[in-house]
N, C-alpha and C. Protein backbone atom coordinates (compact mmCIF):
# COMPACT_ATOMS: atom_id res chain seq x y z
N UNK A 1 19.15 29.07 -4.72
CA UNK A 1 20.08 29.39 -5.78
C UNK A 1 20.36 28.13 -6.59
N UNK A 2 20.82 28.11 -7.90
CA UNK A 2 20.67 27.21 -8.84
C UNK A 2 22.90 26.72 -8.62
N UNK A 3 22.99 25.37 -8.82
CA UNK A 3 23.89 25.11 -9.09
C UNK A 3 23.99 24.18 -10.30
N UNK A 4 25.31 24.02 -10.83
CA UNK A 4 25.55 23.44 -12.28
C UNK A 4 26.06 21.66 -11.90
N UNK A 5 25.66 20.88 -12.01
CA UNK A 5 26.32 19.63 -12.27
C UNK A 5 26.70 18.61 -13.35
N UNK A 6 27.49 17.97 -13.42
CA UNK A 6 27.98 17.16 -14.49
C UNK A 6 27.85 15.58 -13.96
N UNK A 7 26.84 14.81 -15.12
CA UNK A 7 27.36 13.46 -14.62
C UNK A 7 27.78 12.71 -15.93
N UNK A 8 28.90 11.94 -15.19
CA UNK A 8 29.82 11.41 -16.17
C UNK A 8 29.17 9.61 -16.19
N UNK A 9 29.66 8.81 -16.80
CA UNK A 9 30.12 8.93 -18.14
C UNK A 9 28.48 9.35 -19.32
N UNK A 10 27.91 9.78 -18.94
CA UNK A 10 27.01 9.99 -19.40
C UNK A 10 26.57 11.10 -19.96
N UNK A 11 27.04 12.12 -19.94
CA UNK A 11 27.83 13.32 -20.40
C UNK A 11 26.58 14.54 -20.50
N UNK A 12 26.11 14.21 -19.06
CA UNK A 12 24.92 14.83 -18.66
C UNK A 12 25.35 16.21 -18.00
N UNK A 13 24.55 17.50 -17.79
CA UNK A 13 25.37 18.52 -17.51
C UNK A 13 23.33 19.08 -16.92
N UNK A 14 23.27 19.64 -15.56
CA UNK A 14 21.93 20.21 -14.66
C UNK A 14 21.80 20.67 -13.85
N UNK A 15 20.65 21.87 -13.97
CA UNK A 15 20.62 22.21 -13.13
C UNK A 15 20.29 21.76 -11.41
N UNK A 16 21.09 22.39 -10.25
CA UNK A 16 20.28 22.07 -9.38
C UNK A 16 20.01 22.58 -8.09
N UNK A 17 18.90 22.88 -7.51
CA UNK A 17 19.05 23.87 -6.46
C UNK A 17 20.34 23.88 -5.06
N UNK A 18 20.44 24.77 -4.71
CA UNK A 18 21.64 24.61 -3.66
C UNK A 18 20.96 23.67 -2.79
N UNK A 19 21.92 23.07 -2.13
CA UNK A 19 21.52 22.45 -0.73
C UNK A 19 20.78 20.75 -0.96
N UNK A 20 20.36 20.87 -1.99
CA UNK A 20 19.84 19.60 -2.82
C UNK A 20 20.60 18.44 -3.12
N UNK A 21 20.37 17.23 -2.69
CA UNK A 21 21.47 16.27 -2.44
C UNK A 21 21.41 15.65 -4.02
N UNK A 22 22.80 14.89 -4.48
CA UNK A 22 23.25 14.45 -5.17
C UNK A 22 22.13 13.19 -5.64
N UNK A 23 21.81 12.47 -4.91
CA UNK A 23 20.69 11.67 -5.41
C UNK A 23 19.21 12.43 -5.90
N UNK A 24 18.95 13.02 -5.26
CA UNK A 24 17.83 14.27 -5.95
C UNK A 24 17.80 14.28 -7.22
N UNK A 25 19.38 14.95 -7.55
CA UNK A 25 19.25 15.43 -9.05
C UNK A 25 19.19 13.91 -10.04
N UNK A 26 19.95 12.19 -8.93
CA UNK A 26 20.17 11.37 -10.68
C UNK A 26 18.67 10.98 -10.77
N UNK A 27 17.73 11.35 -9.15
CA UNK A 27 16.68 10.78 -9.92
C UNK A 27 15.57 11.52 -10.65
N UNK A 28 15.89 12.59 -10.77
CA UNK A 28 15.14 13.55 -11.62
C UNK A 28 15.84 13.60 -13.24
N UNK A 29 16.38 12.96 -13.43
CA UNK A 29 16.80 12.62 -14.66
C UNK A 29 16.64 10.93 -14.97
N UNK A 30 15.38 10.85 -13.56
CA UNK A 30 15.09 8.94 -14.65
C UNK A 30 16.15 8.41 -14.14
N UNK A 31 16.97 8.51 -13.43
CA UNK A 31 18.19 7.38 -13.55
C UNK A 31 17.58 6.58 -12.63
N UNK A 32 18.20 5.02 -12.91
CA UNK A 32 17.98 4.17 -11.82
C UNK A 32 18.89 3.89 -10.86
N UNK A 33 18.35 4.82 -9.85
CA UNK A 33 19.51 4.93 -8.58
C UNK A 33 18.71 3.92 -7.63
N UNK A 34 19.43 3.01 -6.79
CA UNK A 34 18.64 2.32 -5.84
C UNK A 34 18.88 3.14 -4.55
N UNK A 35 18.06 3.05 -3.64
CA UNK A 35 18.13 4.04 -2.48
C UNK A 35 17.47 2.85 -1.04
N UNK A 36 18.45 1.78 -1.13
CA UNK A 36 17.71 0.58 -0.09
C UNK A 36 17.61 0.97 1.36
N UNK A 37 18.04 2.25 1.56
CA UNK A 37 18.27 2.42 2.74
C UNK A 37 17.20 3.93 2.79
N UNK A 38 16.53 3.86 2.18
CA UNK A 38 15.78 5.28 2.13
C UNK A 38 16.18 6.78 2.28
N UNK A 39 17.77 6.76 2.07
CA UNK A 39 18.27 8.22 2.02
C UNK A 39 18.86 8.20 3.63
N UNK A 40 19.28 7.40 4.11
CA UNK A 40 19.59 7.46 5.28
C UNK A 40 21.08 7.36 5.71
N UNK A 41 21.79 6.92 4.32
CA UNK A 41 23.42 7.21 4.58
C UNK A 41 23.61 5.75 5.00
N UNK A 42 23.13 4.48 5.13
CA UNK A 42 23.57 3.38 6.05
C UNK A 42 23.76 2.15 4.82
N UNK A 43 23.14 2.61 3.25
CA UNK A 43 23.64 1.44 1.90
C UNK A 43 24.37 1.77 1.67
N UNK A 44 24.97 0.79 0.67
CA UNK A 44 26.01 1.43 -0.55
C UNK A 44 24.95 1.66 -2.11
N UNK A 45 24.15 1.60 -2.00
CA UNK A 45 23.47 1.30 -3.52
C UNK A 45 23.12 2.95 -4.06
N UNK A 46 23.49 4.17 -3.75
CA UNK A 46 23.80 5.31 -3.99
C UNK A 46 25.00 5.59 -3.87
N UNK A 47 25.58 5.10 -4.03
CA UNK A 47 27.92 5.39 -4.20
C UNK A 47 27.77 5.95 -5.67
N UNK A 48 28.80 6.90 -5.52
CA UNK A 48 29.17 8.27 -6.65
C UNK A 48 30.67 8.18 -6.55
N UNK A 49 31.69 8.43 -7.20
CA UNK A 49 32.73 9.26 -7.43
C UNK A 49 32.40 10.60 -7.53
N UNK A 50 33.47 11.38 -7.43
CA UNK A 50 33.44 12.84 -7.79
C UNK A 50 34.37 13.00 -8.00
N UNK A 51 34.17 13.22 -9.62
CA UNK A 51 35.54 13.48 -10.28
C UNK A 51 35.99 15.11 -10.10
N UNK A 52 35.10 15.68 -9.92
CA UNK A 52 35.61 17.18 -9.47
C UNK A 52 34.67 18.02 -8.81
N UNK A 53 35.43 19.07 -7.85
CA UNK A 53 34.73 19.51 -7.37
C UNK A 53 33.98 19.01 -5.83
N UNK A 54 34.39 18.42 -4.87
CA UNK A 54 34.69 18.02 -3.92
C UNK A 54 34.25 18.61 -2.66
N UNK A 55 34.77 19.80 -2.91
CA UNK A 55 34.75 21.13 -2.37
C UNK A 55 33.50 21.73 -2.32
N UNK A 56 32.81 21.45 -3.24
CA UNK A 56 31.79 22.43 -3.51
C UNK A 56 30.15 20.97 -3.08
N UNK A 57 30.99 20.42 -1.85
CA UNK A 57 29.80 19.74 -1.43
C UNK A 57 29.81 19.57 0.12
N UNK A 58 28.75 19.43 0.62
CA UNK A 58 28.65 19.01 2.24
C UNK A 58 29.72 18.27 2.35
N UNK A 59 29.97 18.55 3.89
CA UNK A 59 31.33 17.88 4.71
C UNK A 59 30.61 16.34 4.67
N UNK A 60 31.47 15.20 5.16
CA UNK A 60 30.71 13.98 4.99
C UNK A 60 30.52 13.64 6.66
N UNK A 61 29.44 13.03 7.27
CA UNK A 61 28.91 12.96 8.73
C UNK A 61 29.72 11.45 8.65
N UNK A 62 29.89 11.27 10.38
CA UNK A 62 30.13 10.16 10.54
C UNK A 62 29.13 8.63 10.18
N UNK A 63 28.07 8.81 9.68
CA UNK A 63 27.67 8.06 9.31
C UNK A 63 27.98 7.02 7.85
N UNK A 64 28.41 8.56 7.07
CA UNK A 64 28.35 8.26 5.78
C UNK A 64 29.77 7.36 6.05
N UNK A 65 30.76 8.19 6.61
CA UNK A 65 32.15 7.54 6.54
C UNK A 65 32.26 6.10 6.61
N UNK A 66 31.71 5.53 7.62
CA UNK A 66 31.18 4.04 7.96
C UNK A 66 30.74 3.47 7.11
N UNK A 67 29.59 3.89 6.51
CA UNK A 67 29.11 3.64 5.33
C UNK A 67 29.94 3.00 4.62
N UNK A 68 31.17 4.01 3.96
CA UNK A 68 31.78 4.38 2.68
C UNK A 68 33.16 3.13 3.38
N UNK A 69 33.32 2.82 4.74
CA UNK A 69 34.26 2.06 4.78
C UNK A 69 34.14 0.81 4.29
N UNK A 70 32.93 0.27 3.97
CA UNK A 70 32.73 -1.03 3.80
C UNK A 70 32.24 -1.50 2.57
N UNK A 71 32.45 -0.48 2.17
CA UNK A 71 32.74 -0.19 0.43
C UNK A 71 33.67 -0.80 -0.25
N UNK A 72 33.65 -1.90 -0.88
CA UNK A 72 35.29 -2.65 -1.82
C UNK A 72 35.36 -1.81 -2.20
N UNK A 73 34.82 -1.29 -3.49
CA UNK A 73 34.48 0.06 -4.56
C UNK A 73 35.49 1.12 -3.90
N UNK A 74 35.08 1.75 -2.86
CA UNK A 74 35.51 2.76 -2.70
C UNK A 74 36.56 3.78 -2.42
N UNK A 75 36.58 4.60 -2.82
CA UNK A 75 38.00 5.06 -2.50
C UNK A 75 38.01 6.51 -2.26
N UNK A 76 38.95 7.30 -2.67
CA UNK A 76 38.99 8.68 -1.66
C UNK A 76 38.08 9.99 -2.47
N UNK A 77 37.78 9.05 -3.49
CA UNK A 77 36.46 10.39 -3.93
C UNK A 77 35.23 10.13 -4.19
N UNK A 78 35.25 9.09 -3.62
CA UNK A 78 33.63 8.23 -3.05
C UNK A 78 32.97 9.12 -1.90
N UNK A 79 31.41 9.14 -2.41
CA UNK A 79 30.52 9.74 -1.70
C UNK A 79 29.30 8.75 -1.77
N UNK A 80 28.28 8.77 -0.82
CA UNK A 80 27.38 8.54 -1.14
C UNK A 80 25.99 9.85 -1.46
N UNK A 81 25.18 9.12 -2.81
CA UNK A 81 24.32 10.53 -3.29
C UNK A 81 23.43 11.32 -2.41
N UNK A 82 23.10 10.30 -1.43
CA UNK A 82 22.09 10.86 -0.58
C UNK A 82 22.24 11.97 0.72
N UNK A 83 23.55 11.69 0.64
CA UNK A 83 24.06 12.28 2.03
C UNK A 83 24.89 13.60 1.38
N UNK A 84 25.70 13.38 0.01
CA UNK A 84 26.39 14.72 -0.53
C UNK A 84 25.46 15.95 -1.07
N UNK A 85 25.23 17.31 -0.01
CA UNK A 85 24.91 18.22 -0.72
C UNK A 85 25.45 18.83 -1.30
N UNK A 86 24.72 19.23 -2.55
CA UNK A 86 25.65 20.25 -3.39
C UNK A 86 25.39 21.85 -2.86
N UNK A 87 26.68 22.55 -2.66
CA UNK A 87 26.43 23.85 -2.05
C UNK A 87 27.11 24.98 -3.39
N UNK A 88 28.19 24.25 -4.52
CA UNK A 88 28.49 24.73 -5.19
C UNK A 88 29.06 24.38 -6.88
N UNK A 89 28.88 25.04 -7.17
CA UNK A 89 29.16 24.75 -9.03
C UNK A 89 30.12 24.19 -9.01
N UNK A 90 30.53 23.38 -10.21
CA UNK A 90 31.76 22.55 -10.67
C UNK A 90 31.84 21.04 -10.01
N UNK A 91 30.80 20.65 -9.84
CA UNK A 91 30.64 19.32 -9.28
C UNK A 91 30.52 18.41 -10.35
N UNK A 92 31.22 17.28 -10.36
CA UNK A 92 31.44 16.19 -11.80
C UNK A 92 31.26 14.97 -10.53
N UNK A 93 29.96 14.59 -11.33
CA UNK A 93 29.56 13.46 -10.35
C UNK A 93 29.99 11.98 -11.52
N UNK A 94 30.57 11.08 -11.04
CA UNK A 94 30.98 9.62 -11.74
C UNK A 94 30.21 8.64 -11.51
N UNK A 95 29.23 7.90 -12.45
CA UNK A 95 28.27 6.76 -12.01
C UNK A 95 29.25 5.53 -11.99
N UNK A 96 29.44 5.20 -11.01
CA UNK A 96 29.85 3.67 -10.89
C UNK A 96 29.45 2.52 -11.96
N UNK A 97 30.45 1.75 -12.79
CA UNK A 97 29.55 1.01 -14.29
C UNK A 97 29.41 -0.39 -13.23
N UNK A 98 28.05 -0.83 -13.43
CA UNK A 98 27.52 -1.87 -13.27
C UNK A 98 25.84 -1.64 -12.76
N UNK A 99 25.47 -2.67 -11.82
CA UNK A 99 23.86 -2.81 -11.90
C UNK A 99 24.13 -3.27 -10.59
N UNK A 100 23.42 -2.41 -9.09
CA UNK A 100 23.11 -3.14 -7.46
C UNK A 100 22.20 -3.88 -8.07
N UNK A 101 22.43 -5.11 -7.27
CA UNK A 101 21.23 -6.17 -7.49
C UNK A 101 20.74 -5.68 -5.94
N UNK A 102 18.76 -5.67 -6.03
CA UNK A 102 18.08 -5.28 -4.97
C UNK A 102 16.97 -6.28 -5.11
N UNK A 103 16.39 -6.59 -6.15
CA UNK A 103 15.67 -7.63 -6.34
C UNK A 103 15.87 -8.90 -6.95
N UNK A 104 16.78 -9.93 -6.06
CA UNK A 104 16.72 -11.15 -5.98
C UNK A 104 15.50 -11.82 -6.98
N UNK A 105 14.50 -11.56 -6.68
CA UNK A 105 13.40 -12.12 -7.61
C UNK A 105 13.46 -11.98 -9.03
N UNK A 106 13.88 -10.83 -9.38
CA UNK A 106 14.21 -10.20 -10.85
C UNK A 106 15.33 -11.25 -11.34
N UNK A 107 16.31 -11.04 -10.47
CA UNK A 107 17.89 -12.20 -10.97
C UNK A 107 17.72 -13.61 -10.97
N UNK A 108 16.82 -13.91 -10.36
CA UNK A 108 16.88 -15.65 -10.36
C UNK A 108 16.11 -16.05 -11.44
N UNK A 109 15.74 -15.25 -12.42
CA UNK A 109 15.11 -15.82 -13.89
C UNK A 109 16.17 -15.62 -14.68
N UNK A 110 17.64 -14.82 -14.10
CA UNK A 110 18.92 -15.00 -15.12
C UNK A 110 19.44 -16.00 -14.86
N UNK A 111 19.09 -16.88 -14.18
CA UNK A 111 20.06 -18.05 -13.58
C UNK A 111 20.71 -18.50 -14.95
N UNK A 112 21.75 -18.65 -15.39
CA UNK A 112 21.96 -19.54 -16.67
C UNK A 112 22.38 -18.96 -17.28
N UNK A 113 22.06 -17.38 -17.27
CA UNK A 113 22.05 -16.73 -18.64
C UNK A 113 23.56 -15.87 -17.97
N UNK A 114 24.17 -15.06 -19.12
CA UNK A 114 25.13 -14.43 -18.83
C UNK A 114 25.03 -13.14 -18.51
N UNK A 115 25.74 -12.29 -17.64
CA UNK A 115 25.55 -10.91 -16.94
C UNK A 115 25.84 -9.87 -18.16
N UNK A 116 24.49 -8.83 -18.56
CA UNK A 116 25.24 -8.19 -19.17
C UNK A 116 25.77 -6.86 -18.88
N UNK A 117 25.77 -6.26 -17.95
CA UNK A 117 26.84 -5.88 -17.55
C UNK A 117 27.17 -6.44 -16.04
N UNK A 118 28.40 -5.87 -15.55
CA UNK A 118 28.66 -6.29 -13.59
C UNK A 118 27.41 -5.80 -12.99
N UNK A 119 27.25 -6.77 -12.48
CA UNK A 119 26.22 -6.98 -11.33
C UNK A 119 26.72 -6.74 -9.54
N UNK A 120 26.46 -5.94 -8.75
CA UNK A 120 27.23 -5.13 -8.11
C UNK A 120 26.73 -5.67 -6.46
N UNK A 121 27.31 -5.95 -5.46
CA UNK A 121 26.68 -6.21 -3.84
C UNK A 121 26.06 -5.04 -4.16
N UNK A 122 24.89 -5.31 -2.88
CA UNK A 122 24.19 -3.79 -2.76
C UNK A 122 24.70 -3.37 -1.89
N UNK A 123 25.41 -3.79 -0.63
CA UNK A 123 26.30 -3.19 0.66
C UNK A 123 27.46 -2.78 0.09
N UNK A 124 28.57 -3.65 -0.16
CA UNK A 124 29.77 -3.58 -0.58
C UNK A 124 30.39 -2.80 -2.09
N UNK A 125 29.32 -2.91 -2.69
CA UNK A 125 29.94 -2.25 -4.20
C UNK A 125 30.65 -3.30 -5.16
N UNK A 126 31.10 -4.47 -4.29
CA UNK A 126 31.39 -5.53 -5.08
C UNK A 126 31.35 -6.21 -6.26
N UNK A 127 31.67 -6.25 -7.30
CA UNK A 127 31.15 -6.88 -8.37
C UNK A 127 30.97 -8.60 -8.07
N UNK A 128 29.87 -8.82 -8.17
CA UNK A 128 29.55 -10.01 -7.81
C UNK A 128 29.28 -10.97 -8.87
N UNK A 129 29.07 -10.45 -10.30
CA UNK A 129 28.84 -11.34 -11.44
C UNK A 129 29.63 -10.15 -12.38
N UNK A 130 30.74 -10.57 -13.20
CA UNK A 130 31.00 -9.84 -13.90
C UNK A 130 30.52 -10.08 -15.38
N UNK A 131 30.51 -8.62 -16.13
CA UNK A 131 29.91 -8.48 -17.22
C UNK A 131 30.18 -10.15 -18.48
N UNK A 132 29.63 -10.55 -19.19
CA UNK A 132 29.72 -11.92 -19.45
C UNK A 132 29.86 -13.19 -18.73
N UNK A 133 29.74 -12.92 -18.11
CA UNK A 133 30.26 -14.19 -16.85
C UNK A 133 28.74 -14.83 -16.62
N UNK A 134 28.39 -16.23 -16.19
CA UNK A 134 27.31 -16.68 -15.68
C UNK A 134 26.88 -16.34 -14.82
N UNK A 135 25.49 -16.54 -14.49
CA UNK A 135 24.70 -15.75 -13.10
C UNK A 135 24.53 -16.99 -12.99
N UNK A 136 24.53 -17.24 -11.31
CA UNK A 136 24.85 -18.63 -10.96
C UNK A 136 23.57 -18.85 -10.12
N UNK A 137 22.90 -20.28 -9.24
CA UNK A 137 22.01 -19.85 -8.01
C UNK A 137 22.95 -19.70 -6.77
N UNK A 138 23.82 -19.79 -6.95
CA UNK A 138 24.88 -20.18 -5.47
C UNK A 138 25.08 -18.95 -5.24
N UNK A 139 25.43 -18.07 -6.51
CA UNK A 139 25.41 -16.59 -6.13
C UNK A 139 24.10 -15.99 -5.78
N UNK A 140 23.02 -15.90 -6.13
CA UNK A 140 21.27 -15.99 -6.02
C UNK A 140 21.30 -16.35 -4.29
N UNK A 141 21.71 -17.31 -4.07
CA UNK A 141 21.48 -17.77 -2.57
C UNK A 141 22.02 -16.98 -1.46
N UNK A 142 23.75 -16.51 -1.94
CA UNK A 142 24.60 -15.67 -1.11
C UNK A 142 23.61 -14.30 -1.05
N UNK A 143 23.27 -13.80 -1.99
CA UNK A 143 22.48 -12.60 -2.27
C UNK A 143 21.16 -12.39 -1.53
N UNK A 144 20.93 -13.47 -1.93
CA UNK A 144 19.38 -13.76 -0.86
C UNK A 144 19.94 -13.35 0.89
N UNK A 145 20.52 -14.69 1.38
CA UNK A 145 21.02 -14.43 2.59
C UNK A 145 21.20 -13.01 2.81
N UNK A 146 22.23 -12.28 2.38
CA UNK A 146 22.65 -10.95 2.63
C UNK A 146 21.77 -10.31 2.61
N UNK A 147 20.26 -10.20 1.58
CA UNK A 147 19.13 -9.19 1.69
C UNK A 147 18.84 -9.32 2.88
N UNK A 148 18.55 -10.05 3.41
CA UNK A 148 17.72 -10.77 4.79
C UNK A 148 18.42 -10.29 5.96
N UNK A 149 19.79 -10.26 5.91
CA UNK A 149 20.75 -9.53 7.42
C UNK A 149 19.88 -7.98 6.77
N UNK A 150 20.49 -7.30 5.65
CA UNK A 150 20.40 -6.25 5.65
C UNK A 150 19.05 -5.43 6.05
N UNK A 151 17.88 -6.55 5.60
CA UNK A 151 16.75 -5.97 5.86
C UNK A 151 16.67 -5.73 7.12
N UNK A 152 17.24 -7.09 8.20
CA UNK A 152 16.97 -6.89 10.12
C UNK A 152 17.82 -5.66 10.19
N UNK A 153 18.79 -5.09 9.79
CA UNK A 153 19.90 -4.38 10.23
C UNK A 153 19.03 -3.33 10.16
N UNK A 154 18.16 -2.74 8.78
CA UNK A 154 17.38 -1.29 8.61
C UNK A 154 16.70 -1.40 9.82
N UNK A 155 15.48 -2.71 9.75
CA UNK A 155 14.38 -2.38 10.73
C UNK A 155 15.22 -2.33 12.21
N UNK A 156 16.30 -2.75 12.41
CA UNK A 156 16.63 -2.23 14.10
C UNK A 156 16.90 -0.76 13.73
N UNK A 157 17.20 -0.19 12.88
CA UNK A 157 18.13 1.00 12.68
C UNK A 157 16.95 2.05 12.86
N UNK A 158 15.61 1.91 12.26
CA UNK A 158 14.69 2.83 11.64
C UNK A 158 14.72 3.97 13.06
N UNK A 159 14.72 4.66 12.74
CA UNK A 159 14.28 6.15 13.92
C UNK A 159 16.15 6.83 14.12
N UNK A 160 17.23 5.53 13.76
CA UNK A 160 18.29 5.90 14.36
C UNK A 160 19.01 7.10 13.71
């Protein structure tokens, strides 16, 4: 069965089959959703608001909750895309404004230059360079480090 979604601020409005998770639909519209954790509920780099309609999605597993605790970002109508199914119409999904940094390699040729928009943790949701502000290497380095826990953290996790 077909359900209706809305994503804001982008003033996008689609179809999408029942049961079909929230990341499904932003990336069938091209969006650049990062998914570092392969749909597994354990990043933050798929975090949504839901501005309405709440109700009309999967209960959230204890995984996601954990997840969603270690979220600065987050708050009580935070989901993550991968894990929220949509089971019913009237769902208003909210893109978080800024950019997960996932590739370190990509950012360290901004060194110098200024952010143009917030530049976001990929765990935390954090804004880590805000919009005009310098991209630093000290920040580049913190970022680095953190890829590197996060990556050991997946590969112990994989099968879990």
């Amino acid at each position: 069965m077909v359900k209706i979604i809305k994503l804001e601020p982008i003033a996008e409005e689609m179809a999408v089959l029942t049961n079909s998770n929230i990341l499904s639909a932003l990336l069938s519209k091209e969006l650049n959703v990062l998914k570092e954790c392969g749909g597994r509920g354990m990043c933050a780099t798929c975090h949504v608001y839901i501005k309405d309609g709440m109700d009309a999605l999967s209960g959230m597993s204890r995984r996601e909750q954990r997840t969603l605790e270690v979220i600065t970002t987050a708050k009580t109508t935070s989901r993550l895309a991968c894990q929220a199914q949509i089971l019913g119409n009237g769902v208003v999904v909210e893109l978080p404004t800024g950019m997960y940094i996932n590739a370190i390699d990509n950012v360290e040729a901004l060194i110098g230059r200024r952010a143009e928009q917030n530049l976001l943790h990929p765990i935390t949701g954090q804004v880590v360079v805000e919009e005009g502000k310098l991209i630093t290497r000290s920040i580049i380095n913190q970022l680095n480090e953190t890829r590197l826990q996060v990556g050991d953290y997946l590969a112990r996790t994989r099968g879990a």
